[in-house]
C-alpha atoms as a PDB file:
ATOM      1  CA  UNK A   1      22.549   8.362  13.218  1.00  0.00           C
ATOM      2  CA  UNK A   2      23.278  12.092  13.160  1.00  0.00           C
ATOM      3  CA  UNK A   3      20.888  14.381  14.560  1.00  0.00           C
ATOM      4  CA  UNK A   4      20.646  16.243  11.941  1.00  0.00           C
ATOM      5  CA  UNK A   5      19.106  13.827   9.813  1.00  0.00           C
ATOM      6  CA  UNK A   6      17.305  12.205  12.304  1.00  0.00           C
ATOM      7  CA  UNK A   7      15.345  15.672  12.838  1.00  0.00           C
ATOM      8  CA  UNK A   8      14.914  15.768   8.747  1.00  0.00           C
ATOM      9  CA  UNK A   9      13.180  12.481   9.345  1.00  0.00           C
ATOM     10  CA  UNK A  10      11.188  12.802  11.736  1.00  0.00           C
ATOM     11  CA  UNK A  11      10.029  16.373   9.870  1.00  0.00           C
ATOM     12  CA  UNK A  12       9.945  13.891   7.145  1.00  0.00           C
ATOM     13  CA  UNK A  13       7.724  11.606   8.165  1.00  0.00           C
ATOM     14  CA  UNK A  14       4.943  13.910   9.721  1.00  0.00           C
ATOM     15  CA  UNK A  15       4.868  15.865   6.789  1.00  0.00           C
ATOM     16  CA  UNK A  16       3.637  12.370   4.942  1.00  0.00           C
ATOM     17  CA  UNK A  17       1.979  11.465   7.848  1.00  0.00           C
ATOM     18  CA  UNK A  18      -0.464  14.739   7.635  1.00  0.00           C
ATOM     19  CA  UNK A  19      -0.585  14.757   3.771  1.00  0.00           C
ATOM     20  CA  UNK A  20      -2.166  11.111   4.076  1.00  0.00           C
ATOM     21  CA  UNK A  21      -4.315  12.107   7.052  1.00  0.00           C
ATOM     22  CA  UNK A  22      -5.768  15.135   4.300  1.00  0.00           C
ATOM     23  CA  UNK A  23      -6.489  12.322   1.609  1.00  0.00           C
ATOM     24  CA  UNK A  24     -10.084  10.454   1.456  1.00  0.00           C
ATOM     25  CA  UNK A  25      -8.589   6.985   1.669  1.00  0.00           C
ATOM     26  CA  UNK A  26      -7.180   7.875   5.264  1.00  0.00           C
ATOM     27  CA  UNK A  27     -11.072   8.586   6.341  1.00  0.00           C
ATOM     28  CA  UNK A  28     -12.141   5.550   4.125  1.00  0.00           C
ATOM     29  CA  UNK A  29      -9.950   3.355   6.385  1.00  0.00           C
ATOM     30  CA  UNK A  30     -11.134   5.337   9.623  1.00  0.00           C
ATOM     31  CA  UNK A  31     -14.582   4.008   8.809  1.00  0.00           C
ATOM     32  CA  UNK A  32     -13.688   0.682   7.892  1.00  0.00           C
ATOM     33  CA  UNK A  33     -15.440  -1.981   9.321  1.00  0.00           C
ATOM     34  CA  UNK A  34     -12.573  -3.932  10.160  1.00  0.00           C
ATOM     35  CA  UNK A  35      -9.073  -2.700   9.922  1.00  0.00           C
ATOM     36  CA  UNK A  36      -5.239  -4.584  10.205  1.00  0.00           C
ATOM     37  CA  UNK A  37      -2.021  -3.235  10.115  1.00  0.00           C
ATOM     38  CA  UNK A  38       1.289  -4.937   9.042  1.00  0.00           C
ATOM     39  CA  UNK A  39      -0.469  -8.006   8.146  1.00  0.00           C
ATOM     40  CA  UNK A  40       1.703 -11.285   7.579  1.00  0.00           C
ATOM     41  CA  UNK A  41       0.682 -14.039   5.320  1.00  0.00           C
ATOM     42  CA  UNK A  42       1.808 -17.508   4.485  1.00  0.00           C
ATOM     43  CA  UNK A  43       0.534 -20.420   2.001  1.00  0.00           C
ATOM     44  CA  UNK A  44       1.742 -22.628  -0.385  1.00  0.00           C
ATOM     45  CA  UNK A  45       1.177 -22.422  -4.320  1.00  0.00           C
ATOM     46  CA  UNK A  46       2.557 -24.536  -6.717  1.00  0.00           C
ATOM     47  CA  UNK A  47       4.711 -26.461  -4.017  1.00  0.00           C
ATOM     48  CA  UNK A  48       6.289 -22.776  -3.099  1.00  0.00           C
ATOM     49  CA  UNK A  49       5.562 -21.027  -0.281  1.00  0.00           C
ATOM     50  CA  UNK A  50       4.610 -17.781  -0.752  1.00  0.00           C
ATOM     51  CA  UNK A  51       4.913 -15.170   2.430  1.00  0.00           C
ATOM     52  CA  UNK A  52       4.794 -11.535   2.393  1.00  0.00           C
ATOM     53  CA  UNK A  53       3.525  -8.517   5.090  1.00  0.00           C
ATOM     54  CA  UNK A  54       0.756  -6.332   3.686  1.00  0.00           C
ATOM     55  CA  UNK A  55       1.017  -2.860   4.826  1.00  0.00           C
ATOM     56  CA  UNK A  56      -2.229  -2.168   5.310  1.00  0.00           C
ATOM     57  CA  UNK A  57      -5.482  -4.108   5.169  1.00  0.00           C
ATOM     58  CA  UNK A  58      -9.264  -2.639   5.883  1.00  0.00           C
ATOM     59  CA  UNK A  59     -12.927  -4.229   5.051  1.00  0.00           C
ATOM     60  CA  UNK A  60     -15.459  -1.885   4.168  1.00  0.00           C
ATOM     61  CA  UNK A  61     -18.885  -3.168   2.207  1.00  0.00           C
ATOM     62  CA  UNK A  62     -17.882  -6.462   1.710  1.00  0.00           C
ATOM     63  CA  UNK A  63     -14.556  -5.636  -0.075  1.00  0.00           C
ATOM     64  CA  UNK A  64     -11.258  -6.292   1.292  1.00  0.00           C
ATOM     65  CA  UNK A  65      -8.710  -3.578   0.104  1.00  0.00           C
ATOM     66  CA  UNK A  66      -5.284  -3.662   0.501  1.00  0.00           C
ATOM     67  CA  UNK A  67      -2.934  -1.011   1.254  1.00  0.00           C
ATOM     68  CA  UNK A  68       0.386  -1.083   0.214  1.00  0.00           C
ATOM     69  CA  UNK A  69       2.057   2.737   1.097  1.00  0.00           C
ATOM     70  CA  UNK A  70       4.944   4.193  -1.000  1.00  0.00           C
ATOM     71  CA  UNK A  71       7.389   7.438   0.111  1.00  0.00           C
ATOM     72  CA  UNK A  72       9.512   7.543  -2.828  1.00  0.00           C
ATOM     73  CA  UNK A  73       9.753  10.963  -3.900  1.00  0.00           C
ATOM     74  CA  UNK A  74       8.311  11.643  -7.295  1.00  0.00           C
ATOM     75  CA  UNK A  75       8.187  14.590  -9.265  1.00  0.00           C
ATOM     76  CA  UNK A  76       5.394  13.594 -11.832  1.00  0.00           C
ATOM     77  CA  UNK A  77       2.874  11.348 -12.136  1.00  0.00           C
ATOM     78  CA  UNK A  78       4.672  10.294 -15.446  1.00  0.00           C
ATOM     79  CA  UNK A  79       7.528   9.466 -13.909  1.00  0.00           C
ATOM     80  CA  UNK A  80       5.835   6.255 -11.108  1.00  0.00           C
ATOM     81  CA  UNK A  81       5.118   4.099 -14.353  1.00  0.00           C
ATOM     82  CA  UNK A  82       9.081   3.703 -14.730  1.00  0.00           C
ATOM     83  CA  UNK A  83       9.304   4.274 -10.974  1.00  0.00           C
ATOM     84  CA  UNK A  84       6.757   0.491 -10.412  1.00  0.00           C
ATOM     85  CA  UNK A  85       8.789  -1.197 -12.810  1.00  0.00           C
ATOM     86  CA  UNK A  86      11.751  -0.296 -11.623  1.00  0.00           C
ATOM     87  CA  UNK A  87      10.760  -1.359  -7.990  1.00  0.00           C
ATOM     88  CA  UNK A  88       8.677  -4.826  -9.001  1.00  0.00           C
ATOM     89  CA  UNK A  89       5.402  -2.628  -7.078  1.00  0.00           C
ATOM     90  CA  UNK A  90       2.764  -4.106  -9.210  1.00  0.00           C
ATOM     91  CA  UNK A  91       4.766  -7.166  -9.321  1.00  0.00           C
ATOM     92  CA  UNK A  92       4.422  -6.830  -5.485  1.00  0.00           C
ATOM     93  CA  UNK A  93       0.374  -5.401  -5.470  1.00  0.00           C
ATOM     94  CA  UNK A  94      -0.138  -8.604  -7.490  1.00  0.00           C
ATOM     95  CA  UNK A  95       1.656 -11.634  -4.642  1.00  0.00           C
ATOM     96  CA  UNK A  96      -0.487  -9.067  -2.262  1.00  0.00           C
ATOM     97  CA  UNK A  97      -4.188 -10.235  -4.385  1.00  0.00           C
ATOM     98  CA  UNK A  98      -3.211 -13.770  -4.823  1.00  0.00           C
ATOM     99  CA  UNK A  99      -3.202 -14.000  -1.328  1.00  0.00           C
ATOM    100  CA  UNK A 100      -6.044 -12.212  -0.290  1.00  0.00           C
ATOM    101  CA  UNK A 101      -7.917 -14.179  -3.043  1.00  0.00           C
ATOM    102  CA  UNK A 102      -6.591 -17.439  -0.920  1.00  0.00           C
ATOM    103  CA  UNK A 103      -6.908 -16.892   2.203  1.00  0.00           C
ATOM    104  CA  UNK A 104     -10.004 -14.708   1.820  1.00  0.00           C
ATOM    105  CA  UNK A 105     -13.678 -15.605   1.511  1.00  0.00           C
ATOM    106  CA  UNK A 106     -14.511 -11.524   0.380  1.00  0.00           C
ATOM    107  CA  UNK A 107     -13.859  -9.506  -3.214  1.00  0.00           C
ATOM    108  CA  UNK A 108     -10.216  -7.730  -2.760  1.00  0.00           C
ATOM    109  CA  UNK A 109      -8.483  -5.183  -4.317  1.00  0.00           C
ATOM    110  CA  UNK A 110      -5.228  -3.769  -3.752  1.00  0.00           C
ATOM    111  CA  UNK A 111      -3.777   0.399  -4.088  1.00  0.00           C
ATOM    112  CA  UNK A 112      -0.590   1.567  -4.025  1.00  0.00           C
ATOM    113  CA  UNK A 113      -0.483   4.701  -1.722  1.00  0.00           C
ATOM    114  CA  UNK A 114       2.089   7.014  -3.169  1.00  0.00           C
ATOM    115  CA  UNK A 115       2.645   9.354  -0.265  1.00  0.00           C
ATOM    116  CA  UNK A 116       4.689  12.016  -2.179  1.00  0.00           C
ATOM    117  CA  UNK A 117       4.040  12.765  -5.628  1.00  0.00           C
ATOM    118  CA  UNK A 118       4.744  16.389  -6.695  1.00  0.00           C
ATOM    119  CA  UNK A 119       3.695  16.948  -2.887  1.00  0.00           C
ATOM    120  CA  UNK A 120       0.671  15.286  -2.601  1.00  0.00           C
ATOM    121  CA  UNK A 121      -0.771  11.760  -2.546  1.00  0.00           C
ATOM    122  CA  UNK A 122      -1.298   9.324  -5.626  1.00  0.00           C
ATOM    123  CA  UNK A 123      -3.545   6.008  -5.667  1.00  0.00           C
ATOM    124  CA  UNK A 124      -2.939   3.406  -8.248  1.00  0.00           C
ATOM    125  CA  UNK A 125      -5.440   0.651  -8.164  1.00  0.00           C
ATOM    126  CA  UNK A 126      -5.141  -3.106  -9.306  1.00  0.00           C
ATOM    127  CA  UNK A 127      -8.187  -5.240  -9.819  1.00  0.00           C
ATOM    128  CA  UNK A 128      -7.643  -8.944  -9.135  1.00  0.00           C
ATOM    129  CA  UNK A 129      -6.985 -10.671 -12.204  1.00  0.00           C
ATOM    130  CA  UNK A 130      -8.873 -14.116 -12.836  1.00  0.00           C
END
């Protein structure tokens, strides 16, 4: 890669990187009880396999939440309805609590972390569905 934008990236990234260490759900995982990173799963549902790799996943109070971190750029909050459609996200969130309601034995939820939303970080929450 060029240099140049290997420097933007690396600006890039740190700039997200200290926006999310700012937010509350950065300390909320900091005090978690229990705490996983890039976290595989595999098990099979209606004959299918179904395998994915959550981004983040933390246990605090009985609750497993999972983390699922987004850098698209976004200029409104109006504009990530379109933007998770566009991009399957909730689609996505939603393999992510099937899972956890599998292969867990604890409640679950599931955020997307939108790093960069008109500068600044944007959680969108899914319950489990029954």
């Amino acid at each position: 890669a060029d240099p140049n934008q290997l420097s933007h990236a690396i600006r890039h990234s740190r700039s997200l990187l200290r926006r999310f260490q700012a937010h509350w759900l950065y300390r909320d995982m900091s005090a978690a009880d229990r705490r996983l990173h890039e976290v595989p799963y595999n098990y099979v549902a209606e004959g299918k396999v179904e395998s994915g790799i959550i981004d983040a996943l933390y246990l605090k109070d009985g609750v497993w939440t999972i983390v699922e971190f987004k850098t698209d750029q976004v200029n409104n909050r109006a504009a990530l309805v379109p933007l998770m459609a566009e991009n399957s996200y909730l689609d996505q969130a939603e393999r992510y609590l099937r899972a956890a309601h599998k292969l867990l034995a604890k409640p679950s939820r599931c955020v997307l972390c939108f790093l960069n939303v008109a500068g600044s970080v944007h959680l969108h929450y899914l319950e489990p569905r029954p």
